[in-house]
N, C-alpha and C. Protein backbone atom coordinates (compact mmCIF):
# COMPACT_ATOMS: atom_id res chain seq x y z
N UNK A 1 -18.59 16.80 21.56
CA UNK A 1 -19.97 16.85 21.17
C UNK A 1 -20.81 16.05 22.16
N UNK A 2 -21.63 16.82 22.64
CA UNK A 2 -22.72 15.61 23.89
C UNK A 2 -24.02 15.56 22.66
N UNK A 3 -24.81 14.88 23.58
CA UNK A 3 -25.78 14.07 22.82
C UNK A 3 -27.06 14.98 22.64
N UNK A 4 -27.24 16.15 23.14
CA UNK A 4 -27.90 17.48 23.05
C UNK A 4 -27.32 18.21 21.22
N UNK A 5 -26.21 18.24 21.09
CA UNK A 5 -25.24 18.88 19.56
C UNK A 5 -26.13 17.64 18.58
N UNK A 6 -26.16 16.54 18.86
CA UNK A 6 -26.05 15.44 18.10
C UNK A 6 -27.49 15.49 17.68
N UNK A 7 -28.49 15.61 18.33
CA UNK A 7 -30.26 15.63 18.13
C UNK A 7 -30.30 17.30 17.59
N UNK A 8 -29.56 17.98 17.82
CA UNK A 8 -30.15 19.20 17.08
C UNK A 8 -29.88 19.09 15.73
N UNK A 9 -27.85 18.33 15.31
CA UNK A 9 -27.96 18.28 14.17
C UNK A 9 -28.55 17.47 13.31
N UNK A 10 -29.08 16.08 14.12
CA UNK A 10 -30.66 15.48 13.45
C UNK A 10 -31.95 16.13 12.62
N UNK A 11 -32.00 17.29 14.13
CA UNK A 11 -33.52 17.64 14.06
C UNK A 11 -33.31 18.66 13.03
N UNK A 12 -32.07 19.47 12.21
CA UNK A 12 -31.72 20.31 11.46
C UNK A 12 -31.73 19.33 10.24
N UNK A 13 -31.15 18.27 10.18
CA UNK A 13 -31.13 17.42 8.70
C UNK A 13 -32.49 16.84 8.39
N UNK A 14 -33.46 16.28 9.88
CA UNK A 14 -34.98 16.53 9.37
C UNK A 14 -35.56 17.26 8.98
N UNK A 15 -35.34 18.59 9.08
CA UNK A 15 -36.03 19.24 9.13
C UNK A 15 -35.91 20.04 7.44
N UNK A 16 -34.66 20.00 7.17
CA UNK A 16 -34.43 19.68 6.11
C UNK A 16 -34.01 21.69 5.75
N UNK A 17 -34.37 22.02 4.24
CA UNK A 17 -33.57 23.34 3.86
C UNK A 17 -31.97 23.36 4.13
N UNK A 18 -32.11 24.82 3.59
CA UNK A 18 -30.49 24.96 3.45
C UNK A 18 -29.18 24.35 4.46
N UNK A 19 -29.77 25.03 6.14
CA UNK A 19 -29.10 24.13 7.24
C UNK A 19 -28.99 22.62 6.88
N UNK A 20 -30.01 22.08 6.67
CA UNK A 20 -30.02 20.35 6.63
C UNK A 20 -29.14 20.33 5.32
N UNK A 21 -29.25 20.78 4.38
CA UNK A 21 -28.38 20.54 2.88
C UNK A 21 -26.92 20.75 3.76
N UNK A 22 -26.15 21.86 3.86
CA UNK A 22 -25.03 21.82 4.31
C UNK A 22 -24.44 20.89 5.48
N UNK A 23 -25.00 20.33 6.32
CA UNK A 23 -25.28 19.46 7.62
C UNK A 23 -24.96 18.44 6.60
N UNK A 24 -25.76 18.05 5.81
CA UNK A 24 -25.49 16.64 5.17
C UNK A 24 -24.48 16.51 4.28
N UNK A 25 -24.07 17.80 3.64
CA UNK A 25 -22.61 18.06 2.86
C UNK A 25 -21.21 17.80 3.87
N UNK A 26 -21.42 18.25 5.00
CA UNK A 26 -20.03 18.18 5.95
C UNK A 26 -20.14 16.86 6.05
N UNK A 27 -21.42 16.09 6.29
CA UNK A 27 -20.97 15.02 7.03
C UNK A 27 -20.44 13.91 5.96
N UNK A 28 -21.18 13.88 4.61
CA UNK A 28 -20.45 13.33 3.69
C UNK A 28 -18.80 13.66 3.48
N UNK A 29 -18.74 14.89 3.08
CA UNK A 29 -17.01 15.19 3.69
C UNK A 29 -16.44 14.52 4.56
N UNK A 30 -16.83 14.78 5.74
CA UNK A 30 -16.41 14.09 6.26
C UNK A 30 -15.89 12.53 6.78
N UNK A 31 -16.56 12.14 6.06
CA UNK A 31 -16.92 10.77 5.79
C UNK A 31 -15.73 10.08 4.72
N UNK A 32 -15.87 10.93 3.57
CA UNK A 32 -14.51 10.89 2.41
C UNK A 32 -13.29 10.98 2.89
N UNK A 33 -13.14 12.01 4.14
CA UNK A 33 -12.02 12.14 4.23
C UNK A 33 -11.46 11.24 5.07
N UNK A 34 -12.13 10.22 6.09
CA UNK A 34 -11.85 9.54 6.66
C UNK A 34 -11.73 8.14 5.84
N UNK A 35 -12.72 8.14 4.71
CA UNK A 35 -12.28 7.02 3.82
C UNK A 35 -10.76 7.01 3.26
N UNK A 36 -10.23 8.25 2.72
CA UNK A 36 -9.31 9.10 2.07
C UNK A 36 -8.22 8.41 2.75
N UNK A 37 -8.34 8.83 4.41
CA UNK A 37 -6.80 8.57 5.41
C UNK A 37 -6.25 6.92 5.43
N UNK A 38 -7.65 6.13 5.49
CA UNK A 38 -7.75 4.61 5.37
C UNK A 38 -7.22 3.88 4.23
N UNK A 39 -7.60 4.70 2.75
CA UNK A 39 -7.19 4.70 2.06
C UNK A 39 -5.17 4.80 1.68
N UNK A 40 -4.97 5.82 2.23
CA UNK A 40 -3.65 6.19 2.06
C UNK A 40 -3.21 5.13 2.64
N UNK A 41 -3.11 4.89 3.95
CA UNK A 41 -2.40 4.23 4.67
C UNK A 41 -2.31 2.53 4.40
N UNK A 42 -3.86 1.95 3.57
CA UNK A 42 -3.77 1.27 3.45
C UNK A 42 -2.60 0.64 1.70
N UNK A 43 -2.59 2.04 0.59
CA UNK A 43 -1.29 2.29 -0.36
C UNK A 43 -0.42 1.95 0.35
N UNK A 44 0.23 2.64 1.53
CA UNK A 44 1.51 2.89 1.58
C UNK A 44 1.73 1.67 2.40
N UNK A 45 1.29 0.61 3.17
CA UNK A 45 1.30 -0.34 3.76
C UNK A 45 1.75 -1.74 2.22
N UNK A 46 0.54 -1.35 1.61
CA UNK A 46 0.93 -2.55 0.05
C UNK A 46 2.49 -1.84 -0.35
N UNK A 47 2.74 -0.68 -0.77
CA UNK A 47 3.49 0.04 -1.58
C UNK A 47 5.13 -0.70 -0.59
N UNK A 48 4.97 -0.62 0.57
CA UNK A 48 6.05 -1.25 1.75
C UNK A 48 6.36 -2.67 1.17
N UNK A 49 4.77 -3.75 1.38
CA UNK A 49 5.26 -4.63 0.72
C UNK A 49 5.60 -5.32 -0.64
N UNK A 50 5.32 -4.48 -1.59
CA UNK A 50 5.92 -4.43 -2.91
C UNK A 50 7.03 -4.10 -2.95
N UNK A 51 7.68 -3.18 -2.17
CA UNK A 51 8.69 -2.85 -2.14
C UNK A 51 9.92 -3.88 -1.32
N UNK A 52 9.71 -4.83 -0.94
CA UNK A 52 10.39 -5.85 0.01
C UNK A 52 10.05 -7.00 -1.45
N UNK A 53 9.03 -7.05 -1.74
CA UNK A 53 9.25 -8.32 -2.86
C UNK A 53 9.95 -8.05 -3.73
N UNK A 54 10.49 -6.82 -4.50
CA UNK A 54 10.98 -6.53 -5.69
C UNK A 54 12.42 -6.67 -5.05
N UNK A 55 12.75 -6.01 -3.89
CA UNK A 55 14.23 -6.22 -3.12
C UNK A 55 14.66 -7.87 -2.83
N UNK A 56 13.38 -8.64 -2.66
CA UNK A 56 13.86 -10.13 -2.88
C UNK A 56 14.26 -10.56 -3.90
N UNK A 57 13.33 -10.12 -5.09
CA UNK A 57 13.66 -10.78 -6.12
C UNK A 57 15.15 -10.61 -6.56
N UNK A 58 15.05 -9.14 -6.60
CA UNK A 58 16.80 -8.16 -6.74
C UNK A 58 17.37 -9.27 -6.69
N UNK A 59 17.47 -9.56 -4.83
CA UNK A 59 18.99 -10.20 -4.19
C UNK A 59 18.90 -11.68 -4.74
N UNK A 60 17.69 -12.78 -5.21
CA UNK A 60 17.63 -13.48 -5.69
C UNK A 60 18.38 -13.70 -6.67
N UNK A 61 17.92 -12.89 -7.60
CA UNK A 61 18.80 -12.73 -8.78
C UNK A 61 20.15 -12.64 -8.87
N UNK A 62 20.41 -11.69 -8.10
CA UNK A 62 22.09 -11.58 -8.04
C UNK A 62 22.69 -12.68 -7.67
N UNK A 63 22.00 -13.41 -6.19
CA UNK A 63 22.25 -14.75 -5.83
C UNK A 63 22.49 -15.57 -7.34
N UNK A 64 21.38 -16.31 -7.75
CA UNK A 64 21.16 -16.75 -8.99
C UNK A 64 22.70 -16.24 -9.72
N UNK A 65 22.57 -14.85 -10.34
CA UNK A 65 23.65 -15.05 -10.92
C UNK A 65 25.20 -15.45 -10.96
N UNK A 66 25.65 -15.27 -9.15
CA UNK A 66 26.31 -15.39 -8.68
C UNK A 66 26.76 -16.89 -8.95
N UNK A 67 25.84 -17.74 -8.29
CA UNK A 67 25.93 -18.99 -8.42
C UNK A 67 26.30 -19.81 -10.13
N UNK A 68 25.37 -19.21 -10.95
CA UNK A 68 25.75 -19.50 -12.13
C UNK A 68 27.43 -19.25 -12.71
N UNK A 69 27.90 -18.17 -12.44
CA UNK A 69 29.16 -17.78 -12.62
C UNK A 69 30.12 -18.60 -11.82
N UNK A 70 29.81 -18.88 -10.96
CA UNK A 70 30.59 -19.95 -10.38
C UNK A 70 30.74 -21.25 -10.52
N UNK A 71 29.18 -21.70 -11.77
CA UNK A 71 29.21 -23.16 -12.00
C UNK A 71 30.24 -22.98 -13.29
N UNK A 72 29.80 -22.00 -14.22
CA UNK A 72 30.45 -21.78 -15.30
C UNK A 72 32.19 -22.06 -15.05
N UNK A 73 32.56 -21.15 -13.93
CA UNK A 73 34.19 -21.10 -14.04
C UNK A 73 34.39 -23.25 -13.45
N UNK A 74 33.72 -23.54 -12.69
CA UNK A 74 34.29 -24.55 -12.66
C UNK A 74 33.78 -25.36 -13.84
N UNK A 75 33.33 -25.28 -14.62
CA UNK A 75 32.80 -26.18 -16.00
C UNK A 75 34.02 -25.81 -16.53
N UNK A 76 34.56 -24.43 -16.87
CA UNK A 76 35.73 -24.57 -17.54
C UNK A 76 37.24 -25.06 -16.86
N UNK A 77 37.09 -24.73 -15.78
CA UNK A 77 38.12 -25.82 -15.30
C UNK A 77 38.38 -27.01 -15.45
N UNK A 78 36.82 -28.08 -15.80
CA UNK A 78 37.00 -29.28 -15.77
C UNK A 78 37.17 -29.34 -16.82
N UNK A 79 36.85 -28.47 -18.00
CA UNK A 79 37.21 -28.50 -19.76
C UNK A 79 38.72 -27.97 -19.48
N UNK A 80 39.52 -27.40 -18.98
CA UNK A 80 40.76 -27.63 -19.25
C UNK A 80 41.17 -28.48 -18.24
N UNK A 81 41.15 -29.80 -17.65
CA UNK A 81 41.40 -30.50 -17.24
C UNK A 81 41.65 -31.93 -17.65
N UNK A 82 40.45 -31.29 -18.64
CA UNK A 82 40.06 -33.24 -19.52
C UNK A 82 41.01 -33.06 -20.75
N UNK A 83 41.11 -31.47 -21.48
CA UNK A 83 41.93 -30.96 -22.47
C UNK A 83 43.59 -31.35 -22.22
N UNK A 84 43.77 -31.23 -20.75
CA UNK A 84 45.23 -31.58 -20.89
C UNK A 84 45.74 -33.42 -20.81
């Protein structure tokens, strides 16, 4: 588009009627849809890192439980230790 396209589709949205109505419909479209792409990308960027916190927590947990099961077996070791 040179700068000749750009003043006609001005002088068409001044000028106003049906041309200027549709002129001002694309460009709003257009406009949405570029909000739209910004939009997406900016979902799937959060959706990435939600998806890495919930996988922390996961392995946390398992950690966590891991560890617990291991305090447990030696608690009962030292209860049959003191028992004998």
């Amino acid at each position: 588009m040179d700068f000749s396209t750009i003043i006609g589709i001005i002088d068409q949205l001044v000028a106003g009627g049906p041309k200027g109505f549709i002129i001002f419909l694309v460009i709003i479209i257009v406009c949405l849809l570029f909000d739209r792409n910004r939009l997406l990308k900016e979902i799937n960027t959060k959706n990435a890192r939600i998806d890495e916190i919930v996988d922390s927590y996961y392995k946390g947990n398992l950690t966590l439980a891991e560890a617990l099961n291991s305090l447990k077996n030696v608690l009962y070791e030292l209860k049959g230790q003191i028992n004998d």
